[in-house]
PDB file of N, CA and C in Angstrom:
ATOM      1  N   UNK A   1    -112.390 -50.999-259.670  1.00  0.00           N
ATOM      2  CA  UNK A   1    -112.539 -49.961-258.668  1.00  0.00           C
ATOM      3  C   UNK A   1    -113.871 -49.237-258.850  1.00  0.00           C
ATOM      4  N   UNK A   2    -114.176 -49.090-260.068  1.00  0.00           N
ATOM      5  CA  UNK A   2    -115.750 -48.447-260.358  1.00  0.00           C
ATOM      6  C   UNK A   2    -116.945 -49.096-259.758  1.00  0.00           C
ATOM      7  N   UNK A   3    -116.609 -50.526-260.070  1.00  0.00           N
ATOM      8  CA  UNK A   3    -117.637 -51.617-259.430  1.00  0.00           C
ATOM      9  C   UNK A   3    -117.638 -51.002-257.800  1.00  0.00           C
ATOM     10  N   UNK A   4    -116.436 -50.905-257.260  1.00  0.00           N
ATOM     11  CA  UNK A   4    -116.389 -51.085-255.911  1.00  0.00           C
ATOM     12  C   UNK A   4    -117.529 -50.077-255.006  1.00  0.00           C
ATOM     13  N   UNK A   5    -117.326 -48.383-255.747  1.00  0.00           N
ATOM     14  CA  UNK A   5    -117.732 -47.709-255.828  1.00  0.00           C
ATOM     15  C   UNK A   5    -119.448 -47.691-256.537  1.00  0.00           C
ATOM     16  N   UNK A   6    -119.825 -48.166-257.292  1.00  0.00           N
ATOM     17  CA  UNK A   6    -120.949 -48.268-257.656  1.00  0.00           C
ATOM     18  C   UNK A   6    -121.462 -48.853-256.935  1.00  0.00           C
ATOM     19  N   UNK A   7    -121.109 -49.825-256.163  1.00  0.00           N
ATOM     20  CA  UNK A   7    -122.144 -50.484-255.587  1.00  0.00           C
ATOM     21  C   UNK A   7    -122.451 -49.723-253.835  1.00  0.00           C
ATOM     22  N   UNK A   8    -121.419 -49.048-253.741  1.00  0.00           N
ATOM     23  CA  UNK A   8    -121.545 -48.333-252.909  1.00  0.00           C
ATOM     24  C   UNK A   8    -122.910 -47.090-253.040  1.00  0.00           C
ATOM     25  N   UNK A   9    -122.976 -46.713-253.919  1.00  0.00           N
ATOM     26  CA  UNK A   9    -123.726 -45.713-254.468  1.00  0.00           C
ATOM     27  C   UNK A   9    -125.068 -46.119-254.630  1.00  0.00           C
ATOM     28  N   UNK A  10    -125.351 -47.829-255.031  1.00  0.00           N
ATOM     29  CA  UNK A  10    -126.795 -48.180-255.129  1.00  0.00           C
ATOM     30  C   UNK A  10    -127.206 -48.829-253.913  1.00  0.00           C
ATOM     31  N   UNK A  11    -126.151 -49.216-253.194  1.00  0.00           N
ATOM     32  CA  UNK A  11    -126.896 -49.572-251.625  1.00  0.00           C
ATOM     33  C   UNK A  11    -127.559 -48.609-251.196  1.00  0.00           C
ATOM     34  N   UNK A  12    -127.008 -47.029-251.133  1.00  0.00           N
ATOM     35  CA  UNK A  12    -127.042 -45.758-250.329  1.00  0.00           C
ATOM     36  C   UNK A  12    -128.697 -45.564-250.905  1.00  0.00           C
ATOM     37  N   UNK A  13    -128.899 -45.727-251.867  1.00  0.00           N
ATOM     38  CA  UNK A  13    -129.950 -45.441-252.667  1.00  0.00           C
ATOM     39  C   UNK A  13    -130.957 -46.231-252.745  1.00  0.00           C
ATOM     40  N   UNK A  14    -130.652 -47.113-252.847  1.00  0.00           N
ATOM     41  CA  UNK A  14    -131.850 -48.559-252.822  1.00  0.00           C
ATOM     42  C   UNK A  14    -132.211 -48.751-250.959  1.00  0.00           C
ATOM     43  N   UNK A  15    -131.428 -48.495-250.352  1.00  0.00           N
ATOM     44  CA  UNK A  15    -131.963 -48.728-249.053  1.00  0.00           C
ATOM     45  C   UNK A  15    -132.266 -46.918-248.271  1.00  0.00           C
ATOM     46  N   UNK A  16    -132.583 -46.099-248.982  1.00  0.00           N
ATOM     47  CA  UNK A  16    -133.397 -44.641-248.609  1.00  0.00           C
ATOM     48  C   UNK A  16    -132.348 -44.226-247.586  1.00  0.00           C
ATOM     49  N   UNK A  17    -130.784 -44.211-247.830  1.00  0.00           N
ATOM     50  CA  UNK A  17    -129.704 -43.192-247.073  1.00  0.00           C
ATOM     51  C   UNK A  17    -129.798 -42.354-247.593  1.00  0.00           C
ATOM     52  N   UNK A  18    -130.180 -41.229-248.246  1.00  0.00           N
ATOM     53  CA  UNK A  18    -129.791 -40.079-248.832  1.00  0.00           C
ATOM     54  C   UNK A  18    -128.452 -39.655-248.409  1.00  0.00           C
ATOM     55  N   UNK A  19    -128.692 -38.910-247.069  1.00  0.00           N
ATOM     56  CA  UNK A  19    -127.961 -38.089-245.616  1.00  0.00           C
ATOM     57  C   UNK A  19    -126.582 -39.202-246.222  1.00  0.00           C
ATOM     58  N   UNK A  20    -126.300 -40.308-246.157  1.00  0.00           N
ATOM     59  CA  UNK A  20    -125.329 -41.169-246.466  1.00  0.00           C
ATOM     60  C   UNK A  20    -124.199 -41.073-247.861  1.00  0.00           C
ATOM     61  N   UNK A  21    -125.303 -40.859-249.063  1.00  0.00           N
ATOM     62  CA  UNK A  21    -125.000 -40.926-249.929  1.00  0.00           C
ATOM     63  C   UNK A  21    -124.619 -39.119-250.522  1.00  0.00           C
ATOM     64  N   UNK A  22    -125.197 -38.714-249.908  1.00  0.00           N
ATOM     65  CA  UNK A  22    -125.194 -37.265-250.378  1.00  0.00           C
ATOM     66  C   UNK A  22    -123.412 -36.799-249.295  1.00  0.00           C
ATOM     67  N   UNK A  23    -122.931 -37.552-248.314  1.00  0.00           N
ATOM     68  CA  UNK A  23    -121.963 -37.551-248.008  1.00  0.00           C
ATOM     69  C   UNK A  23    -120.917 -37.996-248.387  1.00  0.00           C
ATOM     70  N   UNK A  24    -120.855 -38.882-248.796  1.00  0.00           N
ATOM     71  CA  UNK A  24    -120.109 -39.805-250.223  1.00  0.00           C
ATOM     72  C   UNK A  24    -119.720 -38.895-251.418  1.00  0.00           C
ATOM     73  N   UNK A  25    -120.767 -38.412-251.753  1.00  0.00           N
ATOM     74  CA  UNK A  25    -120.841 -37.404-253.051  1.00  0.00           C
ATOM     75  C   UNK A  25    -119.592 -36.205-252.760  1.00  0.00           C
ATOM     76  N   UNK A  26    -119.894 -35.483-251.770  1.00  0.00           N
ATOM     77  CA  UNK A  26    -119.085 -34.718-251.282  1.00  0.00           C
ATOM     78  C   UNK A  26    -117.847 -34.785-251.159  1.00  0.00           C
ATOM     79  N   UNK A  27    -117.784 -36.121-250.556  1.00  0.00           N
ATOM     80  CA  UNK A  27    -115.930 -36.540-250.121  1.00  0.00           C
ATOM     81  C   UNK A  27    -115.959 -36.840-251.431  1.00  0.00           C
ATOM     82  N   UNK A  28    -116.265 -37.217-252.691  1.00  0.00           N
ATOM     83  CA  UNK A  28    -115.458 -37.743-253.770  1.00  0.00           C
ATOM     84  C   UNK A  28    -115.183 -36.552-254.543  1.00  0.00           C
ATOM     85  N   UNK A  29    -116.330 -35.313-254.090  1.00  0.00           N
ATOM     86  CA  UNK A  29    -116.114 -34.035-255.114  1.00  0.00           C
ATOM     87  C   UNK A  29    -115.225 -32.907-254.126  1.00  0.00           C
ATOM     88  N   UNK A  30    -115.066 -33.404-253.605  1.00  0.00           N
ATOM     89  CA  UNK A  30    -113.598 -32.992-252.386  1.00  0.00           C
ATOM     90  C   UNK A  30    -112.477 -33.636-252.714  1.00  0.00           C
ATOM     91  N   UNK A  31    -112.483 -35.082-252.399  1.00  0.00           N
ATOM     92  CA  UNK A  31    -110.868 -35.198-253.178  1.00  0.00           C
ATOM     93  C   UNK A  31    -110.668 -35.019-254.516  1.00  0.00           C
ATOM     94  N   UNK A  32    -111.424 -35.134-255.255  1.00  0.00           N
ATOM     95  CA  UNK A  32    -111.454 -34.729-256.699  1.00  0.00           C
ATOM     96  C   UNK A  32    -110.418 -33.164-256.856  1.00  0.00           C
ATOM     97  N   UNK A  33    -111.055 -32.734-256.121  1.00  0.00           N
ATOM     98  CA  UNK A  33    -110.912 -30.386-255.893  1.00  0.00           C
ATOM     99  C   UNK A  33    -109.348 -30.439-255.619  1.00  0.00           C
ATOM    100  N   UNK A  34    -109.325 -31.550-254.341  1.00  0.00           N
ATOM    101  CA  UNK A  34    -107.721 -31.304-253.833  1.00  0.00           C
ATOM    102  C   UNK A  34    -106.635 -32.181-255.017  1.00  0.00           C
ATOM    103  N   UNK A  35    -107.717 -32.904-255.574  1.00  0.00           N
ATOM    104  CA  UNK A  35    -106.053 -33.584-256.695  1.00  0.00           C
ATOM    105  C   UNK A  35    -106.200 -32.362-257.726  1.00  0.00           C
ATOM    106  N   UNK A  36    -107.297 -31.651-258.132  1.00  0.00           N
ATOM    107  CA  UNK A  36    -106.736 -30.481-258.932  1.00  0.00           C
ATOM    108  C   UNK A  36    -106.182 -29.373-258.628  1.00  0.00           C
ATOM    109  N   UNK A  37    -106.138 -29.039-257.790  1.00  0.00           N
ATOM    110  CA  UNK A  37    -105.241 -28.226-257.258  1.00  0.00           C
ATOM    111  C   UNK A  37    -103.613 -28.435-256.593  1.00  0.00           C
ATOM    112  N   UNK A  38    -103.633 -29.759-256.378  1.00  0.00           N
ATOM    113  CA  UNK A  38    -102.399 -30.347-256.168  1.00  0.00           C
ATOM    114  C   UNK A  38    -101.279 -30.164-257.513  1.00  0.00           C
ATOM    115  N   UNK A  39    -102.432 -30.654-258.658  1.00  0.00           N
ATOM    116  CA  UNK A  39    -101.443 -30.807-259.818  1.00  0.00           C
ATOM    117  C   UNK A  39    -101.701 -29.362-260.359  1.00  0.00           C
ATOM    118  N   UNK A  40    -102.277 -28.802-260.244  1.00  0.00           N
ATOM    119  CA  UNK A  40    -101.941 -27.085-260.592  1.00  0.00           C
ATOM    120  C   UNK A  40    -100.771 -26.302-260.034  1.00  0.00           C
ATOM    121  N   UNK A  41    -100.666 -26.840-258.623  1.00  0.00           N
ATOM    122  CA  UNK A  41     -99.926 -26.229-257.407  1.00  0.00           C
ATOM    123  C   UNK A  41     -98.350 -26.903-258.003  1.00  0.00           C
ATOM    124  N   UNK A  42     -98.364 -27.855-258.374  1.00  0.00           N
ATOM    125  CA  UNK A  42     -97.270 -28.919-258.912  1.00  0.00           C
ATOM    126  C   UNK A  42     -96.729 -28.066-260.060  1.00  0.00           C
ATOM    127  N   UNK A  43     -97.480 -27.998-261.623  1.00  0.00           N
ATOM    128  CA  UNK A  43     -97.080 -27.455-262.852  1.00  0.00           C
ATOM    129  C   UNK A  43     -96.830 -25.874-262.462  1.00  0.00           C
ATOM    130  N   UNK A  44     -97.152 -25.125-261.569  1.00  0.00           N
ATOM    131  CA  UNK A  44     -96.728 -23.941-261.540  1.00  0.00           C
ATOM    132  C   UNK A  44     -95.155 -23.445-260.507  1.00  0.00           C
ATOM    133  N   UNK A  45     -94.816 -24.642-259.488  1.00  0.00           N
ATOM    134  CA  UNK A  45     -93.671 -24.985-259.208  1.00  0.00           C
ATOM    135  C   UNK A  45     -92.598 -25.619-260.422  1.00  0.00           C
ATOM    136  N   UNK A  46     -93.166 -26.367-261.213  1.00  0.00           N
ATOM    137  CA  UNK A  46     -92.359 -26.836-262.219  1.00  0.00           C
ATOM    138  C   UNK A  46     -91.751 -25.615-263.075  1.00  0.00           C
ATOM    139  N   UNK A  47     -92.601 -24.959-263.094  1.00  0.00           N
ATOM    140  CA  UNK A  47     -92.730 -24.136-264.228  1.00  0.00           C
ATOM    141  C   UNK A  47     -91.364 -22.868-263.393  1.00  0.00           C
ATOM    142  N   UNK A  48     -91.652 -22.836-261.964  1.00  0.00           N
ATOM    143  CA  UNK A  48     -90.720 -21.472-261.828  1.00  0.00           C
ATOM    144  C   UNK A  48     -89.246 -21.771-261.825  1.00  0.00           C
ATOM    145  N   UNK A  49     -89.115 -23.381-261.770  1.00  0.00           N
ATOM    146  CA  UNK A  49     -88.089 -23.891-261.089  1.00  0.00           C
ATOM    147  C   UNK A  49     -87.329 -23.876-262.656  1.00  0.00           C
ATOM    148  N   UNK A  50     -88.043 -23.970-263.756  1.00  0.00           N
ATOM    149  CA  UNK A  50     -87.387 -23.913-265.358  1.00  0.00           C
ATOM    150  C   UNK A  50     -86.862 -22.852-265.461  1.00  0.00           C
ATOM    151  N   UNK A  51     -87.166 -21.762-265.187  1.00  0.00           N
ATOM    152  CA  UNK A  51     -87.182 -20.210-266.006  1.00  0.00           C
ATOM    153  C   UNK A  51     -85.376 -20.437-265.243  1.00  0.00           C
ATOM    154  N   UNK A  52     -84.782 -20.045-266.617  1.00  0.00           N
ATOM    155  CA  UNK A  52     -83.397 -19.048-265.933  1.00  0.00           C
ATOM    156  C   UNK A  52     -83.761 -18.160-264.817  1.00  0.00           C
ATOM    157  N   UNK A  53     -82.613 -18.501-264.107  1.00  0.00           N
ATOM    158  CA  UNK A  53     -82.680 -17.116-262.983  1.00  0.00           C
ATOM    159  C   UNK A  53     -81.298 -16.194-263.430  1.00  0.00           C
ATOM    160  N   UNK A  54     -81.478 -15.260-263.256  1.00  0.00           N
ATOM    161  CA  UNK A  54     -81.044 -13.658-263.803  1.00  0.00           C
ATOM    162  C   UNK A  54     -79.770 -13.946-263.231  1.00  0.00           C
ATOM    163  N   UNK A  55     -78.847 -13.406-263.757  1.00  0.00           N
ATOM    164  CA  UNK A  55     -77.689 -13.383-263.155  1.00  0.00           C
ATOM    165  C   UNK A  55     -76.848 -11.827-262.770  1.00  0.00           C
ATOM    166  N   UNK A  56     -76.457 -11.927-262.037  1.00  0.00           N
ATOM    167  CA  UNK A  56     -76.037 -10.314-261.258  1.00  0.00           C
ATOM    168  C   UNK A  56     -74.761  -9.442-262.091  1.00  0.00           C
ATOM    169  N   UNK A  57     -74.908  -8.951-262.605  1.00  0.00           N
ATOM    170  CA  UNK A  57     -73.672  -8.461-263.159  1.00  0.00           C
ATOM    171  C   UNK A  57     -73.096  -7.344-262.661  1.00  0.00           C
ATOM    172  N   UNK A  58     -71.799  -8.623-262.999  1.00  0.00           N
ATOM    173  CA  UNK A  58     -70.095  -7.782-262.311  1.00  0.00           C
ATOM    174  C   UNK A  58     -70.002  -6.381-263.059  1.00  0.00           C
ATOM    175  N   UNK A  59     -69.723  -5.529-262.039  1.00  0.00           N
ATOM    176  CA  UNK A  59     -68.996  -4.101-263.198  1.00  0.00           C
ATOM    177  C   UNK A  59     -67.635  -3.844-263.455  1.00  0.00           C
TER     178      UNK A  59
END
């Protein structure tokens, strides 16, 4: 998959896309942002769904 991607990256470059490649860059440091925040958004649901919840007491 790196290959797939690398070679993507030296076409953009070897044939003077910048505008191309500098768009590429973006979407990968974009989905990158949204899988960390996905799995942040994830472990802090995990996390509330653990805690005991309080229980009401009878008098």
């Amino acid at each position: 998959m790196i290959k797939f991607f690398r070679h993507f990256r030296q076409r953009y470059i070897s044939e003077g896309k910048t505008t191309k490649y500098f768009k590429y860059a973006i979407g990968e440091i974009i989905l990158v942002m949204v899988g960390i925040l996905f799995d942040a958004a994830s472990k802090q649901l995990e996390q509330q769904q653990s805690r005991p919840k309080p229980r009401a007491k009878i008098p």
